[in-house]
Every structure is written in C-alpha cells, then in structure tokens.
N, C-alpha and C. Protein backbone atom coordinates (compact mmCIF):
# COMPACT_ATOMS: atom_id res chain seq x y z
N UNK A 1 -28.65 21.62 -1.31
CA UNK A 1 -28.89 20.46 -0.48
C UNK A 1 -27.55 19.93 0.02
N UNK A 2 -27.48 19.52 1.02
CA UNK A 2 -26.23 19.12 1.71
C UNK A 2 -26.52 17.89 1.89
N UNK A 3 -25.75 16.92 1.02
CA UNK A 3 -25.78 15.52 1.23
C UNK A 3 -24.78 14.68 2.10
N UNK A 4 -24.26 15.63 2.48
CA UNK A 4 -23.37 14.89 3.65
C UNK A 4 -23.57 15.14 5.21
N UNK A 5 -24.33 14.33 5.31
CA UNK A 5 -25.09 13.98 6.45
C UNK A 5 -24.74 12.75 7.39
N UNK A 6 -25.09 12.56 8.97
CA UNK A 6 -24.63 11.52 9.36
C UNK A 6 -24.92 10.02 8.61
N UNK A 7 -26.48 10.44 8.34
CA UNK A 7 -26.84 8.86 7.44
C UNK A 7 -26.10 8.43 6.72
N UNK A 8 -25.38 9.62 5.98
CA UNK A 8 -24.64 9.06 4.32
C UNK A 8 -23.20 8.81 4.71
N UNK A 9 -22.74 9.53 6.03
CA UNK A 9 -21.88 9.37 6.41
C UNK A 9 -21.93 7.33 7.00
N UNK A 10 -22.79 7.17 7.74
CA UNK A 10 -22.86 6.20 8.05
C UNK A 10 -22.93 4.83 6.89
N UNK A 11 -23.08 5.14 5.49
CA UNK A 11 -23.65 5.01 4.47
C UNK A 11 -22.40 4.44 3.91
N UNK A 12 -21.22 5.22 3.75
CA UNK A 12 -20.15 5.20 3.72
C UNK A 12 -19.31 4.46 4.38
N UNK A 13 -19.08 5.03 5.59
CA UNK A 13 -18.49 3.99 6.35
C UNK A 13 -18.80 2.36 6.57
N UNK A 14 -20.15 1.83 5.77
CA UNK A 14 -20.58 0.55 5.72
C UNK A 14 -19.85 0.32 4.58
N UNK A 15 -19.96 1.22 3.83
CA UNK A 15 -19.59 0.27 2.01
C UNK A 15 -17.75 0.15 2.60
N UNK A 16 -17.23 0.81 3.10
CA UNK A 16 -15.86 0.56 3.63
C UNK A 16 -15.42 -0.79 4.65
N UNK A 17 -16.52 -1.22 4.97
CA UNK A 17 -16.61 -2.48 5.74
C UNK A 17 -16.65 -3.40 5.01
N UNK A 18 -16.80 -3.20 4.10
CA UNK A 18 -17.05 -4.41 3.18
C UNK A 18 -15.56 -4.93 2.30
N UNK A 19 -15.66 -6.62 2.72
CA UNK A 19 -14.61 -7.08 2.68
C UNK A 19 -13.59 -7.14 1.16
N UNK A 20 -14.87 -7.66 -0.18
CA UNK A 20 -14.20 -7.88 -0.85
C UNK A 20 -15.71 -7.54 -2.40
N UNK A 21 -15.28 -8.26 -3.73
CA UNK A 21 -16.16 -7.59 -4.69
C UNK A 21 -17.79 -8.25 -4.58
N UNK A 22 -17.50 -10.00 -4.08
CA UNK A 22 -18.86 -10.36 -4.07
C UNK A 22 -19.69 -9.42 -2.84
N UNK A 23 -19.32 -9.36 -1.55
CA UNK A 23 -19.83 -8.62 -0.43
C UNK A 23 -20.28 -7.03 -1.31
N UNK A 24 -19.56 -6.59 -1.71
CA UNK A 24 -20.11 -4.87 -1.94
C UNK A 24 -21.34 -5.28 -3.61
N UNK A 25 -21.27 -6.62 -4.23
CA UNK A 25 -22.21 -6.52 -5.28
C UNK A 25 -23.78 -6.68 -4.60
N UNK A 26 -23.51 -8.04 -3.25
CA UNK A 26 -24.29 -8.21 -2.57
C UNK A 26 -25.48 -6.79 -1.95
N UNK A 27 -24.35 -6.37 -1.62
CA UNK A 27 -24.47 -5.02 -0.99
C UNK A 27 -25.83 -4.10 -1.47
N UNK A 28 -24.96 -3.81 -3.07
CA UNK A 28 -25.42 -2.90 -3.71
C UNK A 28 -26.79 -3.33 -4.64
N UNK A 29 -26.56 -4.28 -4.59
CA UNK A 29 -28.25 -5.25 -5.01
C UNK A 29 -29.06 -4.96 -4.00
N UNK A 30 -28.97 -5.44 -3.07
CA UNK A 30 -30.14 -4.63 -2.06
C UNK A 30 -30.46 -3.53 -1.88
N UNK A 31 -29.50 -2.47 -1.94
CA UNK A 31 -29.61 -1.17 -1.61
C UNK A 31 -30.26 0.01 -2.79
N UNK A 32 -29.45 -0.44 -4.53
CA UNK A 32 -29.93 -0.26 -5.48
C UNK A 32 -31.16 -0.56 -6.02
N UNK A 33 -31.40 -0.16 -7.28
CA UNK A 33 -31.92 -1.21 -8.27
C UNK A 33 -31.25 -1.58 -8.90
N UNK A 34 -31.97 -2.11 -9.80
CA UNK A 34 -31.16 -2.67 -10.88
C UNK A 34 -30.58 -1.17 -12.03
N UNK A 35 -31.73 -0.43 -11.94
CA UNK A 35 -31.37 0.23 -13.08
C UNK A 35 -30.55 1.76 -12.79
N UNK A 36 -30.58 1.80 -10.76
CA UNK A 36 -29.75 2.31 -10.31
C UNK A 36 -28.11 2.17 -10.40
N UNK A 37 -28.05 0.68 -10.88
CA UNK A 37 -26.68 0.32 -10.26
C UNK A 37 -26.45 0.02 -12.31
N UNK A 38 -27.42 -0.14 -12.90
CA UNK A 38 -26.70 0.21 -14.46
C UNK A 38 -26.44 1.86 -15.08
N UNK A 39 -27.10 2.89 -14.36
CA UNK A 39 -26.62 4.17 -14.36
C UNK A 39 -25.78 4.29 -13.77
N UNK A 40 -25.13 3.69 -12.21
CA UNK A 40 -23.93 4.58 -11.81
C UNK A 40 -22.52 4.05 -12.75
N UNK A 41 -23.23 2.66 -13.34
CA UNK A 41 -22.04 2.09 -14.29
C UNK A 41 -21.56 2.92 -14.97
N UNK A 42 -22.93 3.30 -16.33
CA UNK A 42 -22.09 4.10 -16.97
C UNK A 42 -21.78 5.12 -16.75
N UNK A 43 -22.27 6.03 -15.57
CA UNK A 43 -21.42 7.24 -15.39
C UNK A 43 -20.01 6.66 -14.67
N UNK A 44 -19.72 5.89 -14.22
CA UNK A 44 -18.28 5.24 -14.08
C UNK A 44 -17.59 5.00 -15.54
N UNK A 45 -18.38 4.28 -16.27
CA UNK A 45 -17.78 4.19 -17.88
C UNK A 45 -17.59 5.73 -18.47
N UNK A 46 -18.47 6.43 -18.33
CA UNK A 46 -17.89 7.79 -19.03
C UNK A 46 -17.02 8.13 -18.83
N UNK A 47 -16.82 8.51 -16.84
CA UNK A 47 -15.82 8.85 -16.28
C UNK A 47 -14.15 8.37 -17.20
N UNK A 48 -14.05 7.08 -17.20
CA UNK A 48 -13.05 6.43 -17.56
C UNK A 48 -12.59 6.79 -19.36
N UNK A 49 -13.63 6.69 -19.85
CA UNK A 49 -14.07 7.39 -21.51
C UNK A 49 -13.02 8.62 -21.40
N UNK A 50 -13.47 9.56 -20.98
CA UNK A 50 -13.41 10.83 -20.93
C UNK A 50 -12.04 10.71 -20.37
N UNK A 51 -11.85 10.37 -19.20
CA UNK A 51 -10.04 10.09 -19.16
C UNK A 51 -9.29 9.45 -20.53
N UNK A 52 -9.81 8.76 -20.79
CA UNK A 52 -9.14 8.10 -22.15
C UNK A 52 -9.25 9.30 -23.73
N UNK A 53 -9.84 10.22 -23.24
CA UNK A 53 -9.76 11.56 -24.19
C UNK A 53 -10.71 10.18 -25.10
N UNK A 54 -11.91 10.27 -25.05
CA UNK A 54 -13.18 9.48 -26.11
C UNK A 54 -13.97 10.64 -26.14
N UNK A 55 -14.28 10.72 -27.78
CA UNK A 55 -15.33 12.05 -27.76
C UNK A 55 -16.37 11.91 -26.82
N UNK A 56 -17.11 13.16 -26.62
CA UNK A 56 -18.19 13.38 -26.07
C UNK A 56 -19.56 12.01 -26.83
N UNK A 57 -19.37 12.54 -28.05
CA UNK A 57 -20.82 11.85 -29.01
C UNK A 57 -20.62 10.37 -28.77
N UNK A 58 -19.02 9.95 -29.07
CA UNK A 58 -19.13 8.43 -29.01
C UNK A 58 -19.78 8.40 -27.06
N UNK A 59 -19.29 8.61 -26.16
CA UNK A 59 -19.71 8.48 -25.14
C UNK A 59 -20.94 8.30 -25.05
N UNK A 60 -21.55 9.16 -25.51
CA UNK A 60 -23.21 9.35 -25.27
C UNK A 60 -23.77 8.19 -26.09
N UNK A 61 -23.13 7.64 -27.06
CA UNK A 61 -23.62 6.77 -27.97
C UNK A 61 -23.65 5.33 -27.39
N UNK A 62 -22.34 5.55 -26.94
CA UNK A 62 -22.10 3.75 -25.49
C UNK A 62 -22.66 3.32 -24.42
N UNK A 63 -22.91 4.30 -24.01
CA UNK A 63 -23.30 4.45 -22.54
C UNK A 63 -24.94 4.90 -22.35
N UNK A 64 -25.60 5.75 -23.21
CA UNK A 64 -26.62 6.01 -23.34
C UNK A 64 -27.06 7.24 -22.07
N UNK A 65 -26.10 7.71 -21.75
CA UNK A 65 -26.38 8.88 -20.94
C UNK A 65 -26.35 10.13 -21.64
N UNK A 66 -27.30 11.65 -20.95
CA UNK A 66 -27.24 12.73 -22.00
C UNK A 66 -25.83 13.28 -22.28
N UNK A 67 -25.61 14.07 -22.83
CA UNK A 67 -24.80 15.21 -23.30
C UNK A 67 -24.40 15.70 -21.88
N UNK A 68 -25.77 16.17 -21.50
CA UNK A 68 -25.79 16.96 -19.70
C UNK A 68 -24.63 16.13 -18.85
N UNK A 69 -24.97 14.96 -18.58
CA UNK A 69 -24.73 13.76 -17.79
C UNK A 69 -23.20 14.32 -18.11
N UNK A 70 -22.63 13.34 -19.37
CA UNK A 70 -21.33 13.67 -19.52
C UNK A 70 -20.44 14.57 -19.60
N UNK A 71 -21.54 16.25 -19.55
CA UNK A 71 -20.18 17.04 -19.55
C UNK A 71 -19.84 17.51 -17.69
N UNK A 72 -21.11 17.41 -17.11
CA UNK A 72 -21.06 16.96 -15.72
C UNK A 72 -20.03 16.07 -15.40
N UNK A 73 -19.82 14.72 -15.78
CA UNK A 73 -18.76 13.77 -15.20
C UNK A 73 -17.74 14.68 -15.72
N UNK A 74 -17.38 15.15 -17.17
CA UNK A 74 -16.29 15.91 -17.21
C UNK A 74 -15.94 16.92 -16.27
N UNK A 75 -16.67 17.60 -16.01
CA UNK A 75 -16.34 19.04 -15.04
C UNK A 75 -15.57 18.42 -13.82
N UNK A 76 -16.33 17.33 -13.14
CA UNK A 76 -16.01 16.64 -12.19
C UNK A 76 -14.72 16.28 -12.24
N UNK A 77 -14.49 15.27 -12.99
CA UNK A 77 -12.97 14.70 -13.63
C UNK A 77 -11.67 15.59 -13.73
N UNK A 78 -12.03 16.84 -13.98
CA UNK A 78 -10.91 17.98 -13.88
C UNK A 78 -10.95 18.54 -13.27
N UNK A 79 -12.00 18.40 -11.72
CA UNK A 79 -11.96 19.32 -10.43
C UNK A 79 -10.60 18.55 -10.29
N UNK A 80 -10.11 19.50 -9.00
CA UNK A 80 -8.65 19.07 -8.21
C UNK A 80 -9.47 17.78 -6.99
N UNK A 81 -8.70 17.05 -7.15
CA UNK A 81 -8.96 15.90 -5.93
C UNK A 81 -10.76 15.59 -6.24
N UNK A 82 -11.50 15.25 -7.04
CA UNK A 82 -12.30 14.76 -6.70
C UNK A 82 -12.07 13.26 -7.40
N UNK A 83 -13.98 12.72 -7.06
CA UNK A 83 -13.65 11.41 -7.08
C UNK A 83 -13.24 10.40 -7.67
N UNK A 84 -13.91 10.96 -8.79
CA UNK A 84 -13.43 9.99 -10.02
C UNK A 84 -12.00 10.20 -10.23
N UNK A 85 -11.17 11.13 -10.13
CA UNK A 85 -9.92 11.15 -9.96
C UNK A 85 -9.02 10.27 -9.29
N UNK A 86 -9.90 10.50 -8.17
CA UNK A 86 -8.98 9.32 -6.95
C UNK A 86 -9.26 8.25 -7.41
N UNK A 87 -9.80 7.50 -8.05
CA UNK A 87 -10.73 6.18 -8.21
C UNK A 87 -9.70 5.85 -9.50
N UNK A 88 -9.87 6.76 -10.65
CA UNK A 88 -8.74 6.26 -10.92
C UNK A 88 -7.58 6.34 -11.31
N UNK A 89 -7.00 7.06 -10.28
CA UNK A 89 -5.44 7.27 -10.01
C UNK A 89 -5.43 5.88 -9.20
N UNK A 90 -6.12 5.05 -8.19
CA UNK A 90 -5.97 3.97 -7.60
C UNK A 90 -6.03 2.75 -8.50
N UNK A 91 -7.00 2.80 -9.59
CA UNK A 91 -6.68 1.33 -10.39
C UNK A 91 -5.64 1.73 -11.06
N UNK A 92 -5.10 2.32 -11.86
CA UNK A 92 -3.47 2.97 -12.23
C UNK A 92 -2.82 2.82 -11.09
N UNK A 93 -2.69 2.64 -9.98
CA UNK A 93 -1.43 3.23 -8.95
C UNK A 93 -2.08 2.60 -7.38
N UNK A 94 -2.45 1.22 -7.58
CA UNK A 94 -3.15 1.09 -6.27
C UNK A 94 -2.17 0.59 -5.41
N UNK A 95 -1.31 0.75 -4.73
CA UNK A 95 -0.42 1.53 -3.61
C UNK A 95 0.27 1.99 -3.74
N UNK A 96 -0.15 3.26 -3.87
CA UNK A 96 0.48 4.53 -4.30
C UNK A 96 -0.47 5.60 -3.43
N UNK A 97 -0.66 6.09 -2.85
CA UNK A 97 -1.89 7.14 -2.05
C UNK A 97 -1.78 8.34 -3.01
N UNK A 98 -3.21 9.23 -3.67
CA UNK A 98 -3.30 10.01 -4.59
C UNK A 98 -2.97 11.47 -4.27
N UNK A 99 -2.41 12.40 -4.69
CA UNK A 99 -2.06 13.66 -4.67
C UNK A 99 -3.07 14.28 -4.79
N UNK A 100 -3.44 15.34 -3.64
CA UNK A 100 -5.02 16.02 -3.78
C UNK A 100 -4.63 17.36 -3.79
N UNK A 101 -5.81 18.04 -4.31
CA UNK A 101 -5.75 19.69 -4.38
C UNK A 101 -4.73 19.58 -5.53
C-alpha cells in the first residue's frame, strides 16, 4: 500500500501550518480519537525508551504495546534517516538540521 498520497500529502502539509502546541492538540482531537492519539503516544514513548537503551519487557510493561509493536519502532529507530530519528535528534539539537542517510 502506498500511503503517500496527495491526501496525506496534503495531510501533512496542514499539521506544518500549525502554529504552536495548543493549535496541533486542537488539531489532533478532531482528527484522532482519543485512543488513537494515546497509541501514537506510546509508540512515541517506546521510540524514546528504546533510544534510552530500556529493555524491550520493561517497555512493553509501560506503555502497554506488543512485543510486535516495539521491535517494529526498533527496526525503525535504526533505519538511516527515518523518523523517529529526526524527531529526536531535534529535541536534542533543535537548531541544528539532522544528518540523513
């Protein structure tokens, strides 16, 4: 499936319009659910876990996502240039522009 499409593209380029943290919570309340926007948390919390070298088990234990879930965010996390990378190489280093590939 190819999710990058004009919609999502367009999708994107809105959440980039957005000025500051209340505007994008606003945002994402409408667009989410609730229990959408407490899953992408903790796969953001793993993400960050897993940078912090936190076992796998405690992860799964905090966050309440599978095994699957987290070794997924891992794989991700040690691709070259992806997102969670950039995300946070920027709260570490936010003006600083991130080294990709």
């Amino acid at each position: 499936m190819d999710w990058s499409t004009p919609e999502s593209d367009d999708l994107f380029r809105t959440i980039l319009s957005l000025k500051n943290e209340a505007e994008l919570k606003r945002f994402f309340r409408d667009l989410l659910t609730e229990k959408e926007i407490l899953e992408f948390s903790n796969r953001w919390q793993a993400a960050r876990m897993l940078n912090d070298k936190v076992p796998y088990t405690q992860i799964v234990k905090e966050t309440g996502l599978s095994s699957t879930t987290v070794a997924r965010i891992a794989k991700w996390l040690k691709g070259d240039g992806g997102g969670y990378r950039i995300a946070l190489f920027r709260l570490e280093h936010p003006h600083t522009p991130p080294r990709l590939g």
